[in-house]
N, C-alpha and C. Protein backbone atom coordinates (compact mmCIF):
# COMPACT_ATOMS: atom_id res chain seq x y z
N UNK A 1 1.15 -20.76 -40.89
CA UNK A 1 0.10 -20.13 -41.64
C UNK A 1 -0.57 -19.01 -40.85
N UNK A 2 -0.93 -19.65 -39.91
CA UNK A 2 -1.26 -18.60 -38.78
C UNK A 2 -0.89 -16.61 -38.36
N UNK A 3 0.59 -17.21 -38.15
CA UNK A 3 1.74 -16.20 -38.42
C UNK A 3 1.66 -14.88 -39.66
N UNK A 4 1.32 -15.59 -40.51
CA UNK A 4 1.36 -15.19 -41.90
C UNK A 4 -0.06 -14.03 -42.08
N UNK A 5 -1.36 -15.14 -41.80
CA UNK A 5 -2.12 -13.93 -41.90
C UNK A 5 -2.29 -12.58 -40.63
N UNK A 6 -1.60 -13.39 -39.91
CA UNK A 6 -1.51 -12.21 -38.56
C UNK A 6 -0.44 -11.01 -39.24
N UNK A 7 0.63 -11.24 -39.54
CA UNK A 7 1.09 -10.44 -40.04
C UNK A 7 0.88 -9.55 -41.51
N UNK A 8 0.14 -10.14 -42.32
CA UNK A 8 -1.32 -9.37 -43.18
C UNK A 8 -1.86 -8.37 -42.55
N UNK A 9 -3.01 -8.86 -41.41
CA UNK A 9 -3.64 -7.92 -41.23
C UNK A 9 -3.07 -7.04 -40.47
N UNK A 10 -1.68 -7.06 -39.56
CA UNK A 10 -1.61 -5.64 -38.81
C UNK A 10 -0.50 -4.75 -39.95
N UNK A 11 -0.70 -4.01 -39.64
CA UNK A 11 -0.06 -2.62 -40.32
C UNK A 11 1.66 -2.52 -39.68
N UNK A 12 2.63 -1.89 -40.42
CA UNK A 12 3.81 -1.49 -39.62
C UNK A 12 3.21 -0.54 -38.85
N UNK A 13 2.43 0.38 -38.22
CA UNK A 13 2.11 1.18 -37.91
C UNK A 13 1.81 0.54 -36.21
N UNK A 14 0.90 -0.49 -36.43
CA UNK A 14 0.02 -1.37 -35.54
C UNK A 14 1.48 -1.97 -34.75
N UNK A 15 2.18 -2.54 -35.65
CA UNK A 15 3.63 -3.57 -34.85
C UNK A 15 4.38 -2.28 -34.02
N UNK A 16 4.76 -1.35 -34.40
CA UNK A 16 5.60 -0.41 -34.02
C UNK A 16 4.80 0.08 -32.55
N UNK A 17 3.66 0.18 -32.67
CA UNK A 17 2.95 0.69 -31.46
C UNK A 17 2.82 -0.01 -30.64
N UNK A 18 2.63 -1.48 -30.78
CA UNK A 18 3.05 -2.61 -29.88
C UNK A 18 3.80 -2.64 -29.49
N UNK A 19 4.74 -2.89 -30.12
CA UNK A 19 6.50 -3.27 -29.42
C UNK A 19 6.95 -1.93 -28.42
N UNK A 20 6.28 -0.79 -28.98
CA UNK A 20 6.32 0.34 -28.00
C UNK A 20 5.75 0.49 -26.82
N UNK A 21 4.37 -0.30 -26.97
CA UNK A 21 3.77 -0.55 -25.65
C UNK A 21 4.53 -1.23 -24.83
N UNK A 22 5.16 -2.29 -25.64
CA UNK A 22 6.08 -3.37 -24.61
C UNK A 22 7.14 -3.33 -23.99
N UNK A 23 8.07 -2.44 -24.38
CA UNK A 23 8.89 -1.72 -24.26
C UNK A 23 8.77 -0.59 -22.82
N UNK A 24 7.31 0.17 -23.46
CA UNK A 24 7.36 1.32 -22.26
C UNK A 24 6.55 -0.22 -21.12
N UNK A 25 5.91 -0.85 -20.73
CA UNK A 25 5.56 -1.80 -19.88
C UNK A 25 6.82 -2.43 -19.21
N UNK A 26 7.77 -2.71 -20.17
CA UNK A 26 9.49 -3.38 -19.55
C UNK A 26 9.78 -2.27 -18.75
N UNK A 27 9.53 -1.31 -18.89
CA UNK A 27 10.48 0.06 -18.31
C UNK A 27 9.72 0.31 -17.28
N UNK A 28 8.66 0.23 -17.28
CA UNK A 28 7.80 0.48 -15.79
C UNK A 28 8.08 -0.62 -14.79
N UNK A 29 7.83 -1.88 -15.04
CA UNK A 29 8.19 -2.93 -14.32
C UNK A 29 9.32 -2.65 -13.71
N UNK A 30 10.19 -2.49 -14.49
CA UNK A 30 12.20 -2.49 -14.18
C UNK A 30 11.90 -1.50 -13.30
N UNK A 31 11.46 -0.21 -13.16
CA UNK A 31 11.30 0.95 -12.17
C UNK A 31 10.57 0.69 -10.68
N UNK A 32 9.36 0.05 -11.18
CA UNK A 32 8.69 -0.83 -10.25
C UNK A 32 9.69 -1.72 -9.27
N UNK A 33 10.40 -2.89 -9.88
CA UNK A 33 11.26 -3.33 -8.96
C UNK A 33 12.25 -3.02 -8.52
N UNK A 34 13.06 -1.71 -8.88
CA UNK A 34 13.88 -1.06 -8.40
C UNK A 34 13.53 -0.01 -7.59
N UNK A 35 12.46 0.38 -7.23
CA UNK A 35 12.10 0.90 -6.34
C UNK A 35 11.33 -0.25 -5.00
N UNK A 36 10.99 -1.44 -5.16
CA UNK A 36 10.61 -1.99 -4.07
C UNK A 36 12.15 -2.70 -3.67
N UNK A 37 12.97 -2.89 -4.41
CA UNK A 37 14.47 -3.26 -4.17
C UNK A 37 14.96 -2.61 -3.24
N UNK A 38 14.83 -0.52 -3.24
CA UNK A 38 15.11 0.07 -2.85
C UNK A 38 14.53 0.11 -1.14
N UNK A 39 12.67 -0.24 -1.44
CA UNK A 39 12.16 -0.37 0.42
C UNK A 39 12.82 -1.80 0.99
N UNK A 40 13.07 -2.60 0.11
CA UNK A 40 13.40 -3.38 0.86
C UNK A 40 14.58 -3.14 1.63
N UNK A 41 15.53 -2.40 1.01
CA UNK A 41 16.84 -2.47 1.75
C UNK A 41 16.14 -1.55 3.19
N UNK A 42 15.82 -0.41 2.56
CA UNK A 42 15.43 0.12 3.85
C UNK A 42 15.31 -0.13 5.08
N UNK A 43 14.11 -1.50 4.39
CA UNK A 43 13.18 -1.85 5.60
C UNK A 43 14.06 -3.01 6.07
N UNK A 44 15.38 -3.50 5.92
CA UNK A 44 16.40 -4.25 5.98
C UNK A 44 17.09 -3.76 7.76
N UNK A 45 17.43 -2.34 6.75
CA UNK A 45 18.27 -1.37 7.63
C UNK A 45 17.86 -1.04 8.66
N UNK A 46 16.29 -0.81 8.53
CA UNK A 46 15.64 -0.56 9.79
C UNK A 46 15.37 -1.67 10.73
N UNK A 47 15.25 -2.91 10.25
CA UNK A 47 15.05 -4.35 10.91
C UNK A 47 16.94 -4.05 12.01
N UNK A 48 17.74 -3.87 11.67
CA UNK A 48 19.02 -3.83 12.17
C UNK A 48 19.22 -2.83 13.39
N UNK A 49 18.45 -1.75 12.65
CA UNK A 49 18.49 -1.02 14.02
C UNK A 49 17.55 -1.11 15.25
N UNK A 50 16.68 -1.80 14.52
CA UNK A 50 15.75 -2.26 15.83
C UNK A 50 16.19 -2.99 16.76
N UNK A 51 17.08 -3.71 15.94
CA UNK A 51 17.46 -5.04 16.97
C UNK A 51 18.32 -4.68 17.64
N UNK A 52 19.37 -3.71 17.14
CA UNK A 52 20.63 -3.12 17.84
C UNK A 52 19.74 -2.14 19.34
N UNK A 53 18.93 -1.64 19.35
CA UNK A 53 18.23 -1.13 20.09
C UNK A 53 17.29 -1.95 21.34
N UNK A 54 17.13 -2.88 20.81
CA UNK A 54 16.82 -3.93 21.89
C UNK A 54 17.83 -4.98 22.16
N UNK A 55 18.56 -4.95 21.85
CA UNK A 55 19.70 -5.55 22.74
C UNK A 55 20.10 -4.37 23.79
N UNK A 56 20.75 -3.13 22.96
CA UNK A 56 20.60 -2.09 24.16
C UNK A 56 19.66 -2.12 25.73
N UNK A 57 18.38 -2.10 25.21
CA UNK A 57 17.52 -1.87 26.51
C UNK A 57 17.20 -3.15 26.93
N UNK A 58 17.88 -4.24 26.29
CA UNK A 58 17.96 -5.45 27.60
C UNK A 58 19.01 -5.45 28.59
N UNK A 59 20.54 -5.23 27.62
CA UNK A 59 21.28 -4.77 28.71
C UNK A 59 20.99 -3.66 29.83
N UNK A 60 20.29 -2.43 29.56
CA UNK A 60 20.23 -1.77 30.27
C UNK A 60 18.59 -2.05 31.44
N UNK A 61 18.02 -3.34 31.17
CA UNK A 61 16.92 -3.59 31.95
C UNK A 61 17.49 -4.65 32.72
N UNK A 62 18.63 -5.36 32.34
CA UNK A 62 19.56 -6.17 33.19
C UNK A 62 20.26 -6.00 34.14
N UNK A 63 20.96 -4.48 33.92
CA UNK A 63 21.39 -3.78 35.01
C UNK A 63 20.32 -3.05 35.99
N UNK A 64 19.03 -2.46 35.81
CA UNK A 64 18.41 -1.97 36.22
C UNK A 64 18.46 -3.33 37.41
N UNK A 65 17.86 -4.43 37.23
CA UNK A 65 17.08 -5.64 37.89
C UNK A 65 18.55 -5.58 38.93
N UNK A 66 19.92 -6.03 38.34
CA UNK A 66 20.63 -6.12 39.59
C UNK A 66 21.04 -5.04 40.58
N UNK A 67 21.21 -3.67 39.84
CA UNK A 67 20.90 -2.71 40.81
C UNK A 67 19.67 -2.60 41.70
N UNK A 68 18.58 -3.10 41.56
CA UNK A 68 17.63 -3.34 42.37
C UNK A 68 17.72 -4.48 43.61
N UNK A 69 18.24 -5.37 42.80
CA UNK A 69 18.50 -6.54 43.51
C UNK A 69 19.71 -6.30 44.33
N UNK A 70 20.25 -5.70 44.73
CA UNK A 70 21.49 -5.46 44.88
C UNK A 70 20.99 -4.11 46.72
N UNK A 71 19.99 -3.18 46.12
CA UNK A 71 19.62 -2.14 46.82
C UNK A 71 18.74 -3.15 48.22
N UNK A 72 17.65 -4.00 47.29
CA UNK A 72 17.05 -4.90 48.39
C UNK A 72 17.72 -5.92 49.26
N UNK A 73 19.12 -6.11 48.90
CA UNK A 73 20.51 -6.83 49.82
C UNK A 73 21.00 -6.08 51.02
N UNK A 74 21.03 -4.63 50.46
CA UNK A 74 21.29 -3.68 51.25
C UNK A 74 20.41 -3.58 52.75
N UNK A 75 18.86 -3.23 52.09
CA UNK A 75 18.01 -3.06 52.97
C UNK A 75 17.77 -4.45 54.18
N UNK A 76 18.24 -5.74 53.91
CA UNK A 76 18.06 -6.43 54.82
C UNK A 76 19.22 -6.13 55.79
């Protein structure tokens, strides 16, 4: 019954502009998460290279330490 007078009082005019609202709201959302889809990978990609970069400068702070260690062998 409910249904019934709801659909009485709005107009085709009123439904059409709704479903249009809802519609353009689906389409923003969908854009919305395809663009934070998009930082995420980013910020994915960039998590990868960070890490690839500190593995780098551990190896290379590893060698630093035994070349040091190595110079102070010398000096005794």
């Amino acid at each position: 019954m409910e249904m019934e007078t709801l659909l009485e009082t709005l107009s085709v005019y009123e439904i059409i502009l709704v479903a249009g609202g809802l519609v353009g709201i689906y389409i923003k959302f969908t854009n919305e998460i395809a663009k934070i889809k998009n930082r995420l990978y980013t910020l994915e990609q960039s998590k990868d290279e960070v890490k690839e970069m500190l593995k780098d400068l551990q190896e290379d702070i590893s060698e630093i330490k035994l070349l040091l260690a190595r110079k102070q062998i010398d000096q005794l």
